[in-house]
PDB file of N, CA and C in Angstrom:
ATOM      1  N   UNK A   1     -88.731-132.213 -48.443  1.00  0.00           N
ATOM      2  CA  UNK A   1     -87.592-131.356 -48.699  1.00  0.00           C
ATOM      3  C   UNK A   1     -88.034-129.899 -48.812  1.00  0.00           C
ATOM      4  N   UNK A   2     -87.360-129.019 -48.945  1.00  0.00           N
ATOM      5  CA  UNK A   2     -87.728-127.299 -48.799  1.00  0.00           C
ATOM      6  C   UNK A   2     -88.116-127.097 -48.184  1.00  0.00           C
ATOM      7  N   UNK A   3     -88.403-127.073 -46.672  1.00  0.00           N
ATOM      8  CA  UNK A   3     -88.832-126.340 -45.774  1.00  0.00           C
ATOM      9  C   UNK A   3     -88.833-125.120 -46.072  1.00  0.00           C
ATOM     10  N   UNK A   4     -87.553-124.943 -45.785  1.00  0.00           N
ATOM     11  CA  UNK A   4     -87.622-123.254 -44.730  1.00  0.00           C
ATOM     12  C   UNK A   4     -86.049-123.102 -46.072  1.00  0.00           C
ATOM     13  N   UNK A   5     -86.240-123.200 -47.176  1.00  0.00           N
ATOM     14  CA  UNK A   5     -85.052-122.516 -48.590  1.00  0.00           C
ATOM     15  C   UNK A   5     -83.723-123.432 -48.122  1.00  0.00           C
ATOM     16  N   UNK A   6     -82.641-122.685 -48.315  1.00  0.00           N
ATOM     17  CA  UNK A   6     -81.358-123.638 -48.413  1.00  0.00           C
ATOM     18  C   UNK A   6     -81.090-123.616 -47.177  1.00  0.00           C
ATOM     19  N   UNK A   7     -80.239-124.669 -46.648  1.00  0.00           N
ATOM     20  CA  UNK A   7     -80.048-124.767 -45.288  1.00  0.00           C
ATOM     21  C   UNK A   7     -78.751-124.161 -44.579  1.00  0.00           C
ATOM     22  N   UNK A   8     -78.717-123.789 -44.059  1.00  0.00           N
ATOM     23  CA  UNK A   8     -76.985-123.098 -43.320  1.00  0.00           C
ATOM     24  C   UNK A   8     -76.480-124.135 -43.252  1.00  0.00           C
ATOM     25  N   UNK A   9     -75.239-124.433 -43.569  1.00  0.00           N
ATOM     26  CA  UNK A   9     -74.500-125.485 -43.721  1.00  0.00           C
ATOM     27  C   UNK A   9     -72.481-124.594 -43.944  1.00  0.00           C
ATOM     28  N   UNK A  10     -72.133-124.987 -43.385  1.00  0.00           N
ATOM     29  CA  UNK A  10     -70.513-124.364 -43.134  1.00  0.00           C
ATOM     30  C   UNK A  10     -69.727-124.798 -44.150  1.00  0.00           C
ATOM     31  N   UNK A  11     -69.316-123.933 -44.759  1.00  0.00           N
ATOM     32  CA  UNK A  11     -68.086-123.500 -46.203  1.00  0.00           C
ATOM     33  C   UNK A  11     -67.547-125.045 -45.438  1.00  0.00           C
ATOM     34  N   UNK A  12     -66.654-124.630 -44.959  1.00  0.00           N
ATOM     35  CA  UNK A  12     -65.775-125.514 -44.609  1.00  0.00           C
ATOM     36  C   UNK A  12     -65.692-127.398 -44.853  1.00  0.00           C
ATOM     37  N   UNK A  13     -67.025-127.808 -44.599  1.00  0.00           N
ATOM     38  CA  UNK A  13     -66.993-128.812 -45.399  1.00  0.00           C
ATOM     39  C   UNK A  13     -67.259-129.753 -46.520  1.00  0.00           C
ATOM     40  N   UNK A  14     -67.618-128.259 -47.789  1.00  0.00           N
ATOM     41  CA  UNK A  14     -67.576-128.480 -48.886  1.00  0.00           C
ATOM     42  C   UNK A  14     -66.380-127.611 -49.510  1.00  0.00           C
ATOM     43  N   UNK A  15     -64.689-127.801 -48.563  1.00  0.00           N
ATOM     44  CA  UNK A  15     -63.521-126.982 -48.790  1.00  0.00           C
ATOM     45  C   UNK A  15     -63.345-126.947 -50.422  1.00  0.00           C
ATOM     46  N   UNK A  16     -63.339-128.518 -50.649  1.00  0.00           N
ATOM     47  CA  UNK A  16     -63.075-128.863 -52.685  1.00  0.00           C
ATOM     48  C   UNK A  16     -63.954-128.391 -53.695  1.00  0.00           C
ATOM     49  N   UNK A  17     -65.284-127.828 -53.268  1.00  0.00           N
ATOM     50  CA  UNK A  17     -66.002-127.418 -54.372  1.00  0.00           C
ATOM     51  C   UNK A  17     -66.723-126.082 -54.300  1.00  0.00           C
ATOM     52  N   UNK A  18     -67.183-125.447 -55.572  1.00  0.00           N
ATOM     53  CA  UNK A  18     -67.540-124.194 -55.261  1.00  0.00           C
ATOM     54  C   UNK A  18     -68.789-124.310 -54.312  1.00  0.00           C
ATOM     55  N   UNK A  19     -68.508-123.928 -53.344  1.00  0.00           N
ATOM     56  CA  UNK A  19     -70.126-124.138 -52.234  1.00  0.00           C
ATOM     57  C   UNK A  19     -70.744-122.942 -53.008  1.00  0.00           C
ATOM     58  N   UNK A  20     -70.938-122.035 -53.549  1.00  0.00           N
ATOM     59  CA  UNK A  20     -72.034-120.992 -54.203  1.00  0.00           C
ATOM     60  C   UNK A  20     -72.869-122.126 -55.223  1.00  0.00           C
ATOM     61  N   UNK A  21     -71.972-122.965 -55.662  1.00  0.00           N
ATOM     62  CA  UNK A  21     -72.457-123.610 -56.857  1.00  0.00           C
ATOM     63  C   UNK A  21     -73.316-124.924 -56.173  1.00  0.00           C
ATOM     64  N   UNK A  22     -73.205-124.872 -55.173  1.00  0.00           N
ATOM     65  CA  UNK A  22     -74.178-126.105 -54.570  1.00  0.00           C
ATOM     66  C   UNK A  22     -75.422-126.664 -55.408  1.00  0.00           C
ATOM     67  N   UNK A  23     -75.668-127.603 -55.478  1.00  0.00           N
ATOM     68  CA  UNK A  23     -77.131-127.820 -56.142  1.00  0.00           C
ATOM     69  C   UNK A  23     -77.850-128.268 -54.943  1.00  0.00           C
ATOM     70  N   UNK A  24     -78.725-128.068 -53.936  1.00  0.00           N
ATOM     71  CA  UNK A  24     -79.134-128.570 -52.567  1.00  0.00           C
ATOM     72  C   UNK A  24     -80.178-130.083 -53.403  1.00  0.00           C
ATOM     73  N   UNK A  25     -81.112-129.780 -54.366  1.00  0.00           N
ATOM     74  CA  UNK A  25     -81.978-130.919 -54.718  1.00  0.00           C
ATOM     75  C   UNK A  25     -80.996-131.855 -55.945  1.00  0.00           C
ATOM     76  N   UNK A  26     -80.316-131.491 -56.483  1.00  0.00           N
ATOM     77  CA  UNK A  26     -79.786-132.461 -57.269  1.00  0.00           C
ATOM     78  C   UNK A  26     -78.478-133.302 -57.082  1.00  0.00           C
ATOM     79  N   UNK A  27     -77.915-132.461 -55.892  1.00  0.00           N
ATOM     80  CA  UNK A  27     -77.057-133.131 -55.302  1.00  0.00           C
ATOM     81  C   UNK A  27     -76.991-133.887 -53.639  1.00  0.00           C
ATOM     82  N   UNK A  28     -78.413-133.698 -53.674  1.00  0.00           N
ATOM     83  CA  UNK A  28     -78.308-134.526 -52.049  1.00  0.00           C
ATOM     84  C   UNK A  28     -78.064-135.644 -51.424  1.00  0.00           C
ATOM     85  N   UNK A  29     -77.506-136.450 -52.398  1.00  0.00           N
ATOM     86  CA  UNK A  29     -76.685-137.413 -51.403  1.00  0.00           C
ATOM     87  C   UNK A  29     -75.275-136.985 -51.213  1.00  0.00           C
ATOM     88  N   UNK A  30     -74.450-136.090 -52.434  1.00  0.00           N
ATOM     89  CA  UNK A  30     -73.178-135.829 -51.772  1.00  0.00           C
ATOM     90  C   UNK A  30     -73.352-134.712 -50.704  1.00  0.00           C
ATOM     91  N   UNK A  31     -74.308-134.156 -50.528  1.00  0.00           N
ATOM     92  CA  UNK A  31     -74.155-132.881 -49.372  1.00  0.00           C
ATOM     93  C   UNK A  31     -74.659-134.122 -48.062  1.00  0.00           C
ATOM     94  N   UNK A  32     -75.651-134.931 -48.190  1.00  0.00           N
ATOM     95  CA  UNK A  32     -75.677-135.262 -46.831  1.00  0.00           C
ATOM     96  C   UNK A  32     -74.596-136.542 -46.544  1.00  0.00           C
ATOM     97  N   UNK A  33     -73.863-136.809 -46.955  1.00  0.00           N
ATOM     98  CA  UNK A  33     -72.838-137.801 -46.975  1.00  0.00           C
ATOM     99  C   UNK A  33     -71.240-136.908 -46.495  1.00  0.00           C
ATOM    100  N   UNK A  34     -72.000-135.538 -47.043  1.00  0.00           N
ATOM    101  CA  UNK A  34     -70.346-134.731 -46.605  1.00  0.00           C
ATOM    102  C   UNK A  34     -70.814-134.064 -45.222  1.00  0.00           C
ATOM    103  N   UNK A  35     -72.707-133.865 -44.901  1.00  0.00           N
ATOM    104  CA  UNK A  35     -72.161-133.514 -43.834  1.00  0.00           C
ATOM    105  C   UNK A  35     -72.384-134.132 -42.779  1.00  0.00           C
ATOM    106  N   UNK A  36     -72.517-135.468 -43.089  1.00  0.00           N
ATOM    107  CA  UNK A  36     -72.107-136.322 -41.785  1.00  0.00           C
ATOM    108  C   UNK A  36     -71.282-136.469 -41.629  1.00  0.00           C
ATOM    109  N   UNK A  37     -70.437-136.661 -43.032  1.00  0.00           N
ATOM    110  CA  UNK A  37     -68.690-137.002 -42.480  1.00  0.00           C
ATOM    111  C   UNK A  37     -68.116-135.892 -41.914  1.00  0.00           C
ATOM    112  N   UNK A  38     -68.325-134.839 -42.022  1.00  0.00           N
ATOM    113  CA  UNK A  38     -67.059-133.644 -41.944  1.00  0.00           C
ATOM    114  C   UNK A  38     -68.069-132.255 -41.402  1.00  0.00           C
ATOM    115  N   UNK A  39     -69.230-132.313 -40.584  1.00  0.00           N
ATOM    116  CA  UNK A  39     -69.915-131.235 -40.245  1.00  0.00           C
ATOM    117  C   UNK A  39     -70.300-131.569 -38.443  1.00  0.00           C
ATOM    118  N   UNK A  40     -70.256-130.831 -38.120  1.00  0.00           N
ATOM    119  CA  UNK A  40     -70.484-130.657 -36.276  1.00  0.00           C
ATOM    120  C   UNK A  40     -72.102-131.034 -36.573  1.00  0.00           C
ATOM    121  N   UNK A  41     -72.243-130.526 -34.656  1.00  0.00           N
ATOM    122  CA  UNK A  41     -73.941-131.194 -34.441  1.00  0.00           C
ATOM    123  C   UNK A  41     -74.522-130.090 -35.158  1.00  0.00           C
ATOM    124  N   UNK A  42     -74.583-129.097 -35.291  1.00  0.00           N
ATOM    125  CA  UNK A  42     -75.738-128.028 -36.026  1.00  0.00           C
ATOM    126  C   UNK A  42     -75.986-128.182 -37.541  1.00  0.00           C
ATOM    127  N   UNK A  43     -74.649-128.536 -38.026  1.00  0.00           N
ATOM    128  CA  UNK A  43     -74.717-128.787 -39.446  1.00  0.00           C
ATOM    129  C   UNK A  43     -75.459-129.707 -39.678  1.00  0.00           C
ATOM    130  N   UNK A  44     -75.696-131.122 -38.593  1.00  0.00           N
ATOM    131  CA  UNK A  44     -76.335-132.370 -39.307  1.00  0.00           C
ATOM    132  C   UNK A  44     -77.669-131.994 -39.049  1.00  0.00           C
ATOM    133  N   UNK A  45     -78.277-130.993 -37.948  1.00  0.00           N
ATOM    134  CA  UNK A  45     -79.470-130.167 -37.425  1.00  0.00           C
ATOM    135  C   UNK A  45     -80.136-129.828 -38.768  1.00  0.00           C
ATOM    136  N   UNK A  46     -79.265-128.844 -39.244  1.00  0.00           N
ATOM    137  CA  UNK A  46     -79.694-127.996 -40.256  1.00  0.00           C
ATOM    138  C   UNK A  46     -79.986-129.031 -41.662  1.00  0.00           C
ATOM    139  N   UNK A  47     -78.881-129.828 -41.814  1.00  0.00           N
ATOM    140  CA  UNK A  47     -79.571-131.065 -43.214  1.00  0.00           C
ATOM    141  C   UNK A  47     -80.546-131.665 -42.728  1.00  0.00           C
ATOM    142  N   UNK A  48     -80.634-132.009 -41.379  1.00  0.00           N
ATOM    143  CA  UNK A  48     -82.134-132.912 -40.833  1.00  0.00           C
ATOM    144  C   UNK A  48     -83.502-132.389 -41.231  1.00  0.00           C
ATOM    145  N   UNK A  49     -83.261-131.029 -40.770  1.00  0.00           N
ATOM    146  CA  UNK A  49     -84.296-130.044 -41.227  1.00  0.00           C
ATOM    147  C   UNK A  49     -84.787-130.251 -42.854  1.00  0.00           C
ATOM    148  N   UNK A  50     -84.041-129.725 -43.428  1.00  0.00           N
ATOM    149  CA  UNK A  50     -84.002-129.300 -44.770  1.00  0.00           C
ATOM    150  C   UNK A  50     -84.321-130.531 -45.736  1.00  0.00           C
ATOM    151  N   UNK A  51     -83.925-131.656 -45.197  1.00  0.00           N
ATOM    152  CA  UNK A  51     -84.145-133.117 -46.549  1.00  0.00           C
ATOM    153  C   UNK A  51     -85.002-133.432 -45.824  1.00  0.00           C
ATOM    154  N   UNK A  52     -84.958-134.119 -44.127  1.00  0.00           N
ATOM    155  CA  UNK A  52     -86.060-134.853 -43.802  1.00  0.00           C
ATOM    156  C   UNK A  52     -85.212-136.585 -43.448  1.00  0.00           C
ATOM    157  N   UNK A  53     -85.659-136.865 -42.280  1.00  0.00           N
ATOM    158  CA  UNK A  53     -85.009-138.484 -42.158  1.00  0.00           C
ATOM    159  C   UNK A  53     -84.997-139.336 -42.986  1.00  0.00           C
ATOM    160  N   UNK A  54     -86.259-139.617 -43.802  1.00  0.00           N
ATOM    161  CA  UNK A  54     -86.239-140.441 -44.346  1.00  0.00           C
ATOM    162  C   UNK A  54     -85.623-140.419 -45.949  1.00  0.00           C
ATOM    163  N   UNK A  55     -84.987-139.050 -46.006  1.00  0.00           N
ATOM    164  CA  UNK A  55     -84.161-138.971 -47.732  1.00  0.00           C
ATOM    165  C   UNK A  55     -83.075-139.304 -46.897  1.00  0.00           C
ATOM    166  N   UNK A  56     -82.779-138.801 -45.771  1.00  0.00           N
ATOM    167  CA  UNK A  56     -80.798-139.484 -45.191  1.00  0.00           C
ATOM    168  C   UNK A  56     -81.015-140.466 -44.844  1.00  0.00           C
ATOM    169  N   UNK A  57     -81.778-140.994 -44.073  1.00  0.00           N
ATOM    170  CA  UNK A  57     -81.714-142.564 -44.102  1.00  0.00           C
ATOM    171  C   UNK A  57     -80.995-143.082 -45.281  1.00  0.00           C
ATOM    172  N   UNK A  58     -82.294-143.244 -46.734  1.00  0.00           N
ATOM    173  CA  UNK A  58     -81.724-143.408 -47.391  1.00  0.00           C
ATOM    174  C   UNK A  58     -80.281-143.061 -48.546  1.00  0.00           C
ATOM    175  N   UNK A  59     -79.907-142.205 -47.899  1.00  0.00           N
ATOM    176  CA  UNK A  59     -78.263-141.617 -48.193  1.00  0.00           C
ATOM    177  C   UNK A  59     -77.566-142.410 -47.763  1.00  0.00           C
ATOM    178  N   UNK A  60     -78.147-142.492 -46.655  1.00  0.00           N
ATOM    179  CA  UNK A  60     -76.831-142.926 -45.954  1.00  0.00           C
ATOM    180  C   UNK A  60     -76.682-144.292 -45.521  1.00  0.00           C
ATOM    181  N   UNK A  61     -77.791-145.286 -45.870  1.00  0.00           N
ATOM    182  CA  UNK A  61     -77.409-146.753 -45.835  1.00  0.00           C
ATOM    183  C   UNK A  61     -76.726-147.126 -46.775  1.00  0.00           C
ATOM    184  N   UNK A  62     -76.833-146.231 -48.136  1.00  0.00           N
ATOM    185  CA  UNK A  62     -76.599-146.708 -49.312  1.00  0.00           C
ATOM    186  C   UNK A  62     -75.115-146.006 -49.972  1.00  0.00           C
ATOM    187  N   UNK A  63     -74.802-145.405 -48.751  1.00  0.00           N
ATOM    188  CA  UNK A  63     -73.383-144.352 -48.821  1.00  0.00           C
ATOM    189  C   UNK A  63     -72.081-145.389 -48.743  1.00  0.00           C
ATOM    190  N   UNK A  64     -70.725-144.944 -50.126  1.00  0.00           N
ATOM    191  CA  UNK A  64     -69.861-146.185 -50.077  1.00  0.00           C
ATOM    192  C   UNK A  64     -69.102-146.042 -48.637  1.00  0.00           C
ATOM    193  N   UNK A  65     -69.451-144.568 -48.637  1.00  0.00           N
ATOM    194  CA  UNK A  65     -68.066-144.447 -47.320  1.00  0.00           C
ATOM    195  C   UNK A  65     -68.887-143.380 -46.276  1.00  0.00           C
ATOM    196  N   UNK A  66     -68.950-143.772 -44.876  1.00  0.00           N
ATOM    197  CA  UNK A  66     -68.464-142.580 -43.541  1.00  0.00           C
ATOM    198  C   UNK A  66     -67.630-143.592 -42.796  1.00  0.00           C
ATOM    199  N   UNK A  67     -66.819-142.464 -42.599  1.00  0.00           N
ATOM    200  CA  UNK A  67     -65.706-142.709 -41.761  1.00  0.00           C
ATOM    201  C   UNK A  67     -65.864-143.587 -40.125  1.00  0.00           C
ATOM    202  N   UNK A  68     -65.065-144.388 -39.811  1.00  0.00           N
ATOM    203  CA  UNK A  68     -65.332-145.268 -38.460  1.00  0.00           C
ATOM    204  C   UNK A  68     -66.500-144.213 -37.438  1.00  0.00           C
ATOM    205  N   UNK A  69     -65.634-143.074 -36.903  1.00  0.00           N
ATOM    206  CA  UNK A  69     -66.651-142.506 -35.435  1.00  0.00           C
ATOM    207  C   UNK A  69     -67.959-141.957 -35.968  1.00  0.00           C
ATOM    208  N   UNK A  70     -67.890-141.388 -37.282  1.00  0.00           N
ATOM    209  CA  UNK A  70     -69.543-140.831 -37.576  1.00  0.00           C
ATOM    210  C   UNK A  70     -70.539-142.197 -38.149  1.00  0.00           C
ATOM    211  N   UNK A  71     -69.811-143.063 -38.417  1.00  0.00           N
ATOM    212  CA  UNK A  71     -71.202-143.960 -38.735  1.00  0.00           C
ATOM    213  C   UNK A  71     -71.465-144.821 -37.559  1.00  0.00           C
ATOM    214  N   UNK A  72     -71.158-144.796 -36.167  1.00  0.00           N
ATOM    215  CA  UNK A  72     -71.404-144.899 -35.545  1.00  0.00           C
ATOM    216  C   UNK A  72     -72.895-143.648 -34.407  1.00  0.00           C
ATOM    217  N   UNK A  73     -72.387-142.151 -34.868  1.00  0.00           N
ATOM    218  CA  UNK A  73     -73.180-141.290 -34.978  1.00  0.00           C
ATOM    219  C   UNK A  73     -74.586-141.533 -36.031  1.00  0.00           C
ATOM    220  N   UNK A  74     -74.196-141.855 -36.860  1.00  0.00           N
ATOM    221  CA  UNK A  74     -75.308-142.168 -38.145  1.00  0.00           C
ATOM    222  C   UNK A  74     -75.958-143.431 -37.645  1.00  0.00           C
ATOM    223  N   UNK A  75     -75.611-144.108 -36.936  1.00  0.00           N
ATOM    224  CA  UNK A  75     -76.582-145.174 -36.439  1.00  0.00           C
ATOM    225  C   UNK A  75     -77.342-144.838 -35.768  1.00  0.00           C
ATOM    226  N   UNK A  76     -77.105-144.204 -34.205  1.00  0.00           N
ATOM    227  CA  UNK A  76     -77.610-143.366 -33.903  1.00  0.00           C
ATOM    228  C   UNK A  76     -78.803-142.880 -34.033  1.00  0.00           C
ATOM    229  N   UNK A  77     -78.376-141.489 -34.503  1.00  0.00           N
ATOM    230  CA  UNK A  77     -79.744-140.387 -35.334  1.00  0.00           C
ATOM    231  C   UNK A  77     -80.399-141.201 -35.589  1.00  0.00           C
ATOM    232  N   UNK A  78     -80.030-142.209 -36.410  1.00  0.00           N
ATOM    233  CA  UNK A  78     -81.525-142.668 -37.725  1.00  0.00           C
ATOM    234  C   UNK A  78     -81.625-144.124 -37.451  1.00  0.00           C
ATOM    235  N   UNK A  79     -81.430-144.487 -36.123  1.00  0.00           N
ATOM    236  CA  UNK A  79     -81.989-145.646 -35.253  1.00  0.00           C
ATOM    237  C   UNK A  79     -81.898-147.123 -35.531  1.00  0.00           C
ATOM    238  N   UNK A  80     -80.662-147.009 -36.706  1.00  0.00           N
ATOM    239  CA  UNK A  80     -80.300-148.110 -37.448  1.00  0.00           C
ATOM    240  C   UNK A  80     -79.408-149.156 -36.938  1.00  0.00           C
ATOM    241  N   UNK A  81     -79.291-150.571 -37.004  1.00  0.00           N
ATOM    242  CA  UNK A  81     -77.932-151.048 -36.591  1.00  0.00           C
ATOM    243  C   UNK A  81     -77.174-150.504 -37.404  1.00  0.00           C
ATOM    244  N   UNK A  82     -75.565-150.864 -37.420  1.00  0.00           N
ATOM    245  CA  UNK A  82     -74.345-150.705 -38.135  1.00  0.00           C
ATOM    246  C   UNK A  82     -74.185-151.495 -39.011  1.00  0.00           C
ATOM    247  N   UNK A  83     -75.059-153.165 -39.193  1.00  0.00           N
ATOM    248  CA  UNK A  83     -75.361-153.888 -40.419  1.00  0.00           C
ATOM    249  C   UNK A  83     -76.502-153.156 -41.445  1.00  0.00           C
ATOM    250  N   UNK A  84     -76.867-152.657 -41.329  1.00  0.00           N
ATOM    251  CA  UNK A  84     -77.599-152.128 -42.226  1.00  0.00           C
ATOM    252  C   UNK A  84     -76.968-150.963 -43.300  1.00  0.00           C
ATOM    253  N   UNK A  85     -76.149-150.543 -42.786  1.00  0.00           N
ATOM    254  CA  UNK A  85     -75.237-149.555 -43.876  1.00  0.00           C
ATOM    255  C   UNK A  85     -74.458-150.369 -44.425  1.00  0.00           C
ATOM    256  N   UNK A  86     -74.349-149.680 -45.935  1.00  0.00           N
ATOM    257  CA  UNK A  86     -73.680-150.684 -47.142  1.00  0.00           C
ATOM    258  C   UNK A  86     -72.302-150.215 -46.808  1.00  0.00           C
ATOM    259  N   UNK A  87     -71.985-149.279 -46.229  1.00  0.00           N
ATOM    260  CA  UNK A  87     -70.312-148.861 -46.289  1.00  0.00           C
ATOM    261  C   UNK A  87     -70.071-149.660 -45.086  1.00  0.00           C
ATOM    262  N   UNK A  88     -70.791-150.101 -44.168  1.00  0.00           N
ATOM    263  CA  UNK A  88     -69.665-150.888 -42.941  1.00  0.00           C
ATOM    264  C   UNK A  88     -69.597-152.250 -43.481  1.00  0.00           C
ATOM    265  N   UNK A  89     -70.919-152.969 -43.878  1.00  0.00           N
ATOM    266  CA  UNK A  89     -70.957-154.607 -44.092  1.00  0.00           C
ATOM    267  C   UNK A  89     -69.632-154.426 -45.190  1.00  0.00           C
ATOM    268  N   UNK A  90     -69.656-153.636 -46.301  1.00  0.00           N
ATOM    269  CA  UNK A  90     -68.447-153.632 -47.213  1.00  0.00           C
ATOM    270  C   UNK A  90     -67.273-153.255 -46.815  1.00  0.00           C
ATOM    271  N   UNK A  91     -66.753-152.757 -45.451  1.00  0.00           N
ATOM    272  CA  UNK A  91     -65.678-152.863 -45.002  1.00  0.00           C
ATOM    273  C   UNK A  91     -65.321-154.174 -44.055  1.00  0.00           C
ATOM    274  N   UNK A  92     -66.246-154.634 -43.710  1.00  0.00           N
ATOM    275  CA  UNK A  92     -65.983-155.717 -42.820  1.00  0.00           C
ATOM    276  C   UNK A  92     -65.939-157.196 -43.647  1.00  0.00           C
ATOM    277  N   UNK A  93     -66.232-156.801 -44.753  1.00  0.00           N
ATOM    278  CA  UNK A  93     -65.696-157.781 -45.602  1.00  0.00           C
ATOM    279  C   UNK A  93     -64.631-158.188 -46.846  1.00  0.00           C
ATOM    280  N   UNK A  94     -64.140-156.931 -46.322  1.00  0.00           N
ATOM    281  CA  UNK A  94     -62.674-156.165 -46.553  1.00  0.00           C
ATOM    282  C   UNK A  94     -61.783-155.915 -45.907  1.00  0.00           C
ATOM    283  N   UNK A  95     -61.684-156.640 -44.740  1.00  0.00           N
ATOM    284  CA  UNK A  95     -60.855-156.343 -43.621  1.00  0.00           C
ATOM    285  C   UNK A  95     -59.210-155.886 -43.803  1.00  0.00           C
ATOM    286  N   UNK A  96     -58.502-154.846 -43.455  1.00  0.00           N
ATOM    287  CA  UNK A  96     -57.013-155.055 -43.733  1.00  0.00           C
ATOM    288  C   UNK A  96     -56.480-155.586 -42.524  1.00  0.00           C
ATOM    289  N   UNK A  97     -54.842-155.675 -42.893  1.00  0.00           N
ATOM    290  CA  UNK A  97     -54.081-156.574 -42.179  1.00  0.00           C
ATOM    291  C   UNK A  97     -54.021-156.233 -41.016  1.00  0.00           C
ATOM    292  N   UNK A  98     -53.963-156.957 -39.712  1.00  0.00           N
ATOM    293  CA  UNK A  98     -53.514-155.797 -38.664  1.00  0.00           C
ATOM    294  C   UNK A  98     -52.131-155.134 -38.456  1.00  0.00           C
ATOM    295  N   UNK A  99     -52.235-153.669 -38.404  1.00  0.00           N
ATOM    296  CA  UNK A  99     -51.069-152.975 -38.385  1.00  0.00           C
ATOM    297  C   UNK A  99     -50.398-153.621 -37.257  1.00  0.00           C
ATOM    298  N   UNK A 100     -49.202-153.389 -37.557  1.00  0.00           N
ATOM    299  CA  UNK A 100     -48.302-153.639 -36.414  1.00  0.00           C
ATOM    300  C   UNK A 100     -47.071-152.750 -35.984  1.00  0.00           C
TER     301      UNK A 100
END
């Protein structure tokens, strides 16, 4: 972790909280959990940089929630199946009804 100081990372998808007030080391699973869910390709660049694969890995197998199309992205990057994250096996064993 710390490379190169805090990482550029876009206001925008920390809209709900004071982003000045960020904690980058004490809060890094909610920053890399928000910016997979809700950050473009540079943003996830710039957290890659800054934590390192193997702290998001572990973020993010162990993350309750990303949304359907990015944890498909998150498989991806960090070369994982989609059984291996705790937020999909726990949705798929939660299935809802099918809409109709």
């Amino acid at each position: 972790m710390k490379e190169h100081g805090k990482p550029y990372l876009n206001k925008r998808i920390f809209w709900d909280v004071r982003f000045e007030a960020l904690e980058y080391d004490k809060k890094a699973n909610f920053i890399i959990e928000r910016v997979f869910n809700r950050g473009d390709v540079e943003d996830i660049r710039n957290c890659r940089r800054y934590y390192g694969d193997s702290h998001i890995k572990d973020a993010l197998l162990k993350s309750s929630y990303i949304s359907d199309h990015r944890i498909h992205l998150a498989s991806a990057v960090l070369n994982q199946p989609l059984s291996a994250f705790k937020c999909y096996t726990k949705k798929q064993l939660n299935q809802a009804h099918y809409p109709y």
